[in-house]
N, C-alpha and C. Protein backbone atom coordinates (compact mmCIF):
# COMPACT_ATOMS: atom_id res chain seq x y z
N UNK A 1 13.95 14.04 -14.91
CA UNK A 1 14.16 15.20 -14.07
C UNK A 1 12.97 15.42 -13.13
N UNK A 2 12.10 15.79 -13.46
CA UNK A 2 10.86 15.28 -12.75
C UNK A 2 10.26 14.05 -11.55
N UNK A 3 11.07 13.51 -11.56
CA UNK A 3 10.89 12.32 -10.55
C UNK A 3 12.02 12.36 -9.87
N UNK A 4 12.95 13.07 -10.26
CA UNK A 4 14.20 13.37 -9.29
C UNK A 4 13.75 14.71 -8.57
N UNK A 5 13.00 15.72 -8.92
CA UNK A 5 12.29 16.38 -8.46
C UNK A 5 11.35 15.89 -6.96
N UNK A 6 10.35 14.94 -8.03
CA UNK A 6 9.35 14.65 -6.84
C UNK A 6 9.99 13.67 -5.40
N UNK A 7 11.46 13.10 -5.87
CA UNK A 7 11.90 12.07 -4.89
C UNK A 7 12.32 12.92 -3.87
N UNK A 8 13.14 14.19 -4.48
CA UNK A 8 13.62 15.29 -3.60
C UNK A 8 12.67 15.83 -2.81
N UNK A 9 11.39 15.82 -3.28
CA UNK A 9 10.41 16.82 -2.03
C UNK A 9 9.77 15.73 -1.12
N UNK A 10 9.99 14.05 -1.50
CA UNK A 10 9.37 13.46 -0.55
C UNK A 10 10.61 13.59 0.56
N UNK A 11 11.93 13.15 0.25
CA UNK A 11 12.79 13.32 0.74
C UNK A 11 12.97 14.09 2.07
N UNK A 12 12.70 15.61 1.76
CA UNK A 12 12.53 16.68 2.43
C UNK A 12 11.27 16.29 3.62
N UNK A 13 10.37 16.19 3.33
CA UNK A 13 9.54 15.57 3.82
C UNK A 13 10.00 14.64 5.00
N UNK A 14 10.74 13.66 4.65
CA UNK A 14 11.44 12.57 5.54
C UNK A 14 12.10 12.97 6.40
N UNK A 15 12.39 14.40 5.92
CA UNK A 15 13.48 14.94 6.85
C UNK A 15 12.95 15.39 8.25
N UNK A 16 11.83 15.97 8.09
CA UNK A 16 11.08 17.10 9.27
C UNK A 16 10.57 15.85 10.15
N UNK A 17 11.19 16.03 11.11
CA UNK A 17 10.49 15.19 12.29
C UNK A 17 8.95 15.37 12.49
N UNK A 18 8.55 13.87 12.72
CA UNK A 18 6.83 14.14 13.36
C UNK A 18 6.12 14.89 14.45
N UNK A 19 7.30 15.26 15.38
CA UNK A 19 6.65 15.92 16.34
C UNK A 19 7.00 17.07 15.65
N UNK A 20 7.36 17.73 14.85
CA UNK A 20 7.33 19.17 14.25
C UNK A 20 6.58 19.41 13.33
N UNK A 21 5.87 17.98 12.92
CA UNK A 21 5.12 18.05 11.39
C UNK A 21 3.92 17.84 12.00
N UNK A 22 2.43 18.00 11.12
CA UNK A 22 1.15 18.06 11.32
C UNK A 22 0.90 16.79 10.64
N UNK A 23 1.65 16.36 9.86
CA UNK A 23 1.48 15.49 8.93
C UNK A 23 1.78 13.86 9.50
N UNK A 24 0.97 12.69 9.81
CA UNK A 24 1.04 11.69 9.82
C UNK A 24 0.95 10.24 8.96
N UNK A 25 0.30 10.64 8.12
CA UNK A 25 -0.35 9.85 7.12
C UNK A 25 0.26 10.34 5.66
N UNK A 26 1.01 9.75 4.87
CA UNK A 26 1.45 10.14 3.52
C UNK A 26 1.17 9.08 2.46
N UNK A 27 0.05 9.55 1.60
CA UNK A 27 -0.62 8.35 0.72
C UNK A 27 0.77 8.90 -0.69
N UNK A 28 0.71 7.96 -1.63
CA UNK A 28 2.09 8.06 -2.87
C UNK A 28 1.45 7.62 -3.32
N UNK A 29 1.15 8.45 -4.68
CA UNK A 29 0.27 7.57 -5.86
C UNK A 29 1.42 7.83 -7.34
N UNK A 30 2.03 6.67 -7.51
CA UNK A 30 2.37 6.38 -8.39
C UNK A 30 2.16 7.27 -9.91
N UNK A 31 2.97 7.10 -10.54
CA UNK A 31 2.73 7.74 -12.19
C UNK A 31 2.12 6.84 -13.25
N UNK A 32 1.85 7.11 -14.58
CA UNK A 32 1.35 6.13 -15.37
C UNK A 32 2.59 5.35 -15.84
N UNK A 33 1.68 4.08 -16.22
CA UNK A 33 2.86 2.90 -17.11
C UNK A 33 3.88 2.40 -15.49
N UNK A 34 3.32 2.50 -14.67
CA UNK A 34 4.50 2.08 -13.58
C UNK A 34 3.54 1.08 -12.00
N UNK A 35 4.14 0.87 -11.19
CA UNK A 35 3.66 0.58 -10.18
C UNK A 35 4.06 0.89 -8.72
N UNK A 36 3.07 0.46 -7.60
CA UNK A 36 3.94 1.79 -6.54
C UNK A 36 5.08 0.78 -5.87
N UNK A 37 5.54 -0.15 -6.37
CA UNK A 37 6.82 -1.00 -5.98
C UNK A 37 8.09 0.05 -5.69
N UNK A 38 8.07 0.87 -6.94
CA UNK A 38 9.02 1.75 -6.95
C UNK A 38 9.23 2.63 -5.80
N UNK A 39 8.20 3.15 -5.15
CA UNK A 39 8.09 3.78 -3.55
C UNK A 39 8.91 3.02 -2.74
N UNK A 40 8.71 1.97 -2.46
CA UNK A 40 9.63 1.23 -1.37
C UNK A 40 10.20 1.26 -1.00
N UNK A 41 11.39 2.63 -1.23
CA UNK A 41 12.54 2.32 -0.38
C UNK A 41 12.50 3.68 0.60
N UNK A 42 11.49 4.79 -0.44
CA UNK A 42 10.73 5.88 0.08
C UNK A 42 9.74 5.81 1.50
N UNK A 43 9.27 4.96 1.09
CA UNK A 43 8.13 4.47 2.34
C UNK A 43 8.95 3.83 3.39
N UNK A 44 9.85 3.36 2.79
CA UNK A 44 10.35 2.87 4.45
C UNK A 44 11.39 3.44 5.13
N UNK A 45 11.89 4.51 4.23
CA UNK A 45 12.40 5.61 5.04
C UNK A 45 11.68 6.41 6.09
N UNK A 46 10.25 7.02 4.65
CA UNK A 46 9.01 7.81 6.06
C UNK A 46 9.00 6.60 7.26
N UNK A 47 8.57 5.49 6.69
CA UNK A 47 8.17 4.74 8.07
C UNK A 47 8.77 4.70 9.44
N UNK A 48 10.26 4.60 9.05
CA UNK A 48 11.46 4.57 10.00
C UNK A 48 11.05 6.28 10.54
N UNK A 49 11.56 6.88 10.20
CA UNK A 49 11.04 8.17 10.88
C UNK A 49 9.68 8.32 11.48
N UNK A 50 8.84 7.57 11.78
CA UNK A 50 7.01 7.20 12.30
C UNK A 50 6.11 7.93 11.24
N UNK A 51 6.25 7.84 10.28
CA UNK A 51 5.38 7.95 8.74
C UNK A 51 3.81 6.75 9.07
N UNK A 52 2.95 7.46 8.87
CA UNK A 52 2.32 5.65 8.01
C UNK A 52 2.23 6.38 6.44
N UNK A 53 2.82 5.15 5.70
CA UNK A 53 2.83 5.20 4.34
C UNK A 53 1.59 4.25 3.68
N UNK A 54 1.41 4.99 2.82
CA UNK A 54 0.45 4.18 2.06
C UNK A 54 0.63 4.43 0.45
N UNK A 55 0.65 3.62 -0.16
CA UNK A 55 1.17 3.39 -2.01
C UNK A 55 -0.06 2.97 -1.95
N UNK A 56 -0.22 3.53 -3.32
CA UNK A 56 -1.54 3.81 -4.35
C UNK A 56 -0.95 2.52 -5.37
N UNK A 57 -2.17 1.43 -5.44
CA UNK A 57 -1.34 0.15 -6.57
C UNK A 57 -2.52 0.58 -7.58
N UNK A 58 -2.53 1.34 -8.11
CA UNK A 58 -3.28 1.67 -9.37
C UNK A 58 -3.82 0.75 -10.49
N UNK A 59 -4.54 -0.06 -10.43
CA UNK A 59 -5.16 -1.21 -11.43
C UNK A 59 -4.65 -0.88 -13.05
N UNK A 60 -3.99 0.20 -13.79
CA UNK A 60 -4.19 0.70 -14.92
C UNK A 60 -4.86 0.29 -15.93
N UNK A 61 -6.13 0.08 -15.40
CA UNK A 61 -7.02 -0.04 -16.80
C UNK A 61 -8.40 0.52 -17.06
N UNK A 62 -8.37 1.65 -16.16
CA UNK A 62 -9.15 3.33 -16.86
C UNK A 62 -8.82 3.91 -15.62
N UNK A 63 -9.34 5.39 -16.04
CA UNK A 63 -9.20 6.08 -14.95
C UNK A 63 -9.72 6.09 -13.90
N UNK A 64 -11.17 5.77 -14.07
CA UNK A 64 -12.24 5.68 -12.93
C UNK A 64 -11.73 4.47 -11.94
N UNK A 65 -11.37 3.35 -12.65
CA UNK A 65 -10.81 2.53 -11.57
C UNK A 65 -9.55 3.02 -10.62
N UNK A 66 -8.39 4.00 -11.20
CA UNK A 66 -7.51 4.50 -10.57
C UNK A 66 -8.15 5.20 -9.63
N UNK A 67 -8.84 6.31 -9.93
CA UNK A 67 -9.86 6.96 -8.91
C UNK A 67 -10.12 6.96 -7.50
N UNK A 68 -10.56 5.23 -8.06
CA UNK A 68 -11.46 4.47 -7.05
C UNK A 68 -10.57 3.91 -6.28
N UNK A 69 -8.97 3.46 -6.77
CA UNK A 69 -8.75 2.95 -5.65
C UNK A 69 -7.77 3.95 -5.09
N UNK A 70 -7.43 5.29 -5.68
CA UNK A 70 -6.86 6.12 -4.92
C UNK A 70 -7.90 6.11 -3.66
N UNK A 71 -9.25 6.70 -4.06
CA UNK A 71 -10.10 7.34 -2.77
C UNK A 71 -10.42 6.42 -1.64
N UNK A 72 -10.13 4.54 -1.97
CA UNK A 72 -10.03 3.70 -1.13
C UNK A 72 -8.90 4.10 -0.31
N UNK A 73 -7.88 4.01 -0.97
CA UNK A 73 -6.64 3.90 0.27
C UNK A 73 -6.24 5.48 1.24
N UNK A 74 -7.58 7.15 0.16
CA UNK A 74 -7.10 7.93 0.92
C UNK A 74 -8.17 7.64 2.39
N UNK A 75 -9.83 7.11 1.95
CA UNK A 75 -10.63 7.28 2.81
C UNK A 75 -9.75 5.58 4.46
N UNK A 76 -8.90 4.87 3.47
CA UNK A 76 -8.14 3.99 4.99
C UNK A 76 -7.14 5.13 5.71
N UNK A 77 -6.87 6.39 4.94
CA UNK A 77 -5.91 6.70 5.79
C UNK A 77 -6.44 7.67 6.64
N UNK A 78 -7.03 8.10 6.19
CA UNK A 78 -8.42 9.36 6.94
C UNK A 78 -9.28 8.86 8.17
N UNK A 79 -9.53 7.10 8.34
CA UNK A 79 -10.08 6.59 9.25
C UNK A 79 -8.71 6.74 10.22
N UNK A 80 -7.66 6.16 9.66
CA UNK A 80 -6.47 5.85 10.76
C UNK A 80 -5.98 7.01 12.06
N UNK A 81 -6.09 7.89 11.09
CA UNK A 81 -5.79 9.74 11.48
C UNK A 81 -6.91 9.93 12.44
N UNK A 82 -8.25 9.75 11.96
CA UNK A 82 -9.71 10.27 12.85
C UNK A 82 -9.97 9.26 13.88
């Protein structure tokens, strides 16, 4: 229920055109026990609508490494935007 939840608010999301949204850049970080493969069909919906998407591939093997490569792919999307 919960991930039918979160699919629904990216969804919504997909919906609002870019020239009405502030929003350009949408990083997806994945849940535990999974990988961001599962985004894919999500991301290329945003994309088609002029999204840049970016999936979080989470190493799962501690947290600090998840961390680290969340704050990698948020600080690529923060350059893209600036």
């Amino acid at each position: 229920m919960k991930s039918l939840s979160i699919m629904l608010g990216v969804l919504a999301m997909a919906l609002t055109p870019p020239a009405e949204a502030e929003v350009k850049n949408i990083v997806i970080v994945h849940g535990a026990v999974a990988d961001g493969s599962g985004w894919r069909r999500i991301g290329t919906i945003l994309e088609r609508d002029g999204y840049t998407v970016y999936v979080v591939q989470e190493p799962l093997t501690s947290w600090d490494a998840e961390r680290a490569a969340t704050r990698k792919v948020l600080d690529r999307a923060g350059q893209k935007n600036g």
